[in-house]
Protein backbone atom coordinates (compact mmCIF):
# COMPACT_ATOMS: atom_id res chain seq x y z
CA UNK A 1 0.00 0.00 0.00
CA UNK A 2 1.24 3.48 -0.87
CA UNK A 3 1.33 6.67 1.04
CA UNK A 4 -0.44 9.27 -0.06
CA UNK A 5 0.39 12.94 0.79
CA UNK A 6 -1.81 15.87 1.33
CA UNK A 7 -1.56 19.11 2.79
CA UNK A 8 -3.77 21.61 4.99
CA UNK A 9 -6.19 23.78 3.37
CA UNK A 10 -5.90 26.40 6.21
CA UNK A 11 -2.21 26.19 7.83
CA UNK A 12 -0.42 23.64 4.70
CA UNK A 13 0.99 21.60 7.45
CA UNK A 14 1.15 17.87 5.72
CA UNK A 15 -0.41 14.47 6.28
CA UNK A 16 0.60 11.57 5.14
CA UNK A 17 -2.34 8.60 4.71
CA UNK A 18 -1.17 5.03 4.19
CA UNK A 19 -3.97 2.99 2.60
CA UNK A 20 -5.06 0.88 -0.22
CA UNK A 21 -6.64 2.64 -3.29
CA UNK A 22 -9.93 1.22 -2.61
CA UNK A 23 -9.88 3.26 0.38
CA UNK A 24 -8.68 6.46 -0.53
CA UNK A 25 -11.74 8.51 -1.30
CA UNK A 26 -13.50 7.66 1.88
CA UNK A 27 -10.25 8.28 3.78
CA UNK A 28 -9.23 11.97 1.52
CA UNK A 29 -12.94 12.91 2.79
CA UNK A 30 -12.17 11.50 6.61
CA UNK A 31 -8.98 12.82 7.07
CA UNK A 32 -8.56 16.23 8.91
CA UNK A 33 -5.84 18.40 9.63
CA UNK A 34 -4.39 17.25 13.30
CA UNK A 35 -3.00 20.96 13.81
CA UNK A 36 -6.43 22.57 12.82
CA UNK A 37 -9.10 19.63 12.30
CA UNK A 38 -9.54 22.05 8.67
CA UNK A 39 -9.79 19.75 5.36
CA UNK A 40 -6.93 18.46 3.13
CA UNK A 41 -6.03 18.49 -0.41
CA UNK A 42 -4.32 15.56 -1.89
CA UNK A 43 -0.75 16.70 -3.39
CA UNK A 44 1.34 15.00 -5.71
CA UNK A 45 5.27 15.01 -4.75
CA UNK A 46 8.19 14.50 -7.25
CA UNK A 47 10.48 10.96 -6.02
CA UNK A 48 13.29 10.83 -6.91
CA UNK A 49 14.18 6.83 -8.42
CA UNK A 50 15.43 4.67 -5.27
CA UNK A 51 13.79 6.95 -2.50
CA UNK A 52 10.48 5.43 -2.50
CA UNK A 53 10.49 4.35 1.27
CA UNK A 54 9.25 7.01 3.66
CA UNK A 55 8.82 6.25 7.42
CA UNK A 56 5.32 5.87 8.20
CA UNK A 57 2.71 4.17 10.41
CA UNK A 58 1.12 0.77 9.16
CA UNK A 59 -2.18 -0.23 10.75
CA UNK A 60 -2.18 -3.21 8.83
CA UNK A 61 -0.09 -5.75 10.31
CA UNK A 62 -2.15 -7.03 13.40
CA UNK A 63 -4.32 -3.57 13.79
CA UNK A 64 -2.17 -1.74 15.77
CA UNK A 65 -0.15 1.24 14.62
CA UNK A 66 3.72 0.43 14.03
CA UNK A 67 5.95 2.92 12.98
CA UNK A 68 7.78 1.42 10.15
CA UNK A 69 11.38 3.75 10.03
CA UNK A 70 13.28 1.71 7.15
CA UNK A 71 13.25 -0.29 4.44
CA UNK A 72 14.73 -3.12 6.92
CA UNK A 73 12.93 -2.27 9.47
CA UNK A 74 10.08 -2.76 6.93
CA UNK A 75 10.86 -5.96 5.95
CA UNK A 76 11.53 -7.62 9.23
CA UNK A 77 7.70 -6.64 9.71
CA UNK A 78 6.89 -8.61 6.73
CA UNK A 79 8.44 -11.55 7.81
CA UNK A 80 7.49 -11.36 11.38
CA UNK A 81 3.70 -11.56 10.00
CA UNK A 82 4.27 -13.42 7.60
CA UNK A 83 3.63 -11.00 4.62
CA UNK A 84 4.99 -10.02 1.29
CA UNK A 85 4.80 -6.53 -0.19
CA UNK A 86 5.50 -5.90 -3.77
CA UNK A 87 7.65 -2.95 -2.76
CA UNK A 88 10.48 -4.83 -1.13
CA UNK A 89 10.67 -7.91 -4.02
């Protein structure tokens, strides 16, 4: 799953949503601002080519937020639940 990045409406502080497509127009109209609670706007970033891993919080691997902070780090998840994401093959 991909991160997606948006950015404040009001103050253009930036959140970062980690979710499936499926699930990204119910969570672009969800998601608030967590300095504000004003709406965000979905913006596309430039990445440069082998800088595609960002640290981030994944919800997905037993429901509970982990911060994932590296590409290792990353994968260690994957085989700890026993997972395999396209992104690290």
């Amino acid at each position: 799953m991909p991160l997606y990045d948006f950015e404040c409406t009001a103050c253009g502080k930036e959140v970062e949503i980690f979710c499936c497509i499926n699930d990204l127009e119910q969570r672009k109209m969800d998601t608030r601002c967590p300095s504000c609670q004003c709406t965000v706007k979905q913006v596309i970033k430039a990445v440069r080519p082998g800088d595609w891993f960002r640290e981030h919080v994944n919800y997905d691997f037993d429901g509970t937020p982990i911060q994932v902070t590296s590409k290792r780090h990353y994968r260690e998840l994957c085989r700890k639940f026993n997972v395999q994401a396209r992104a690290l093959m």
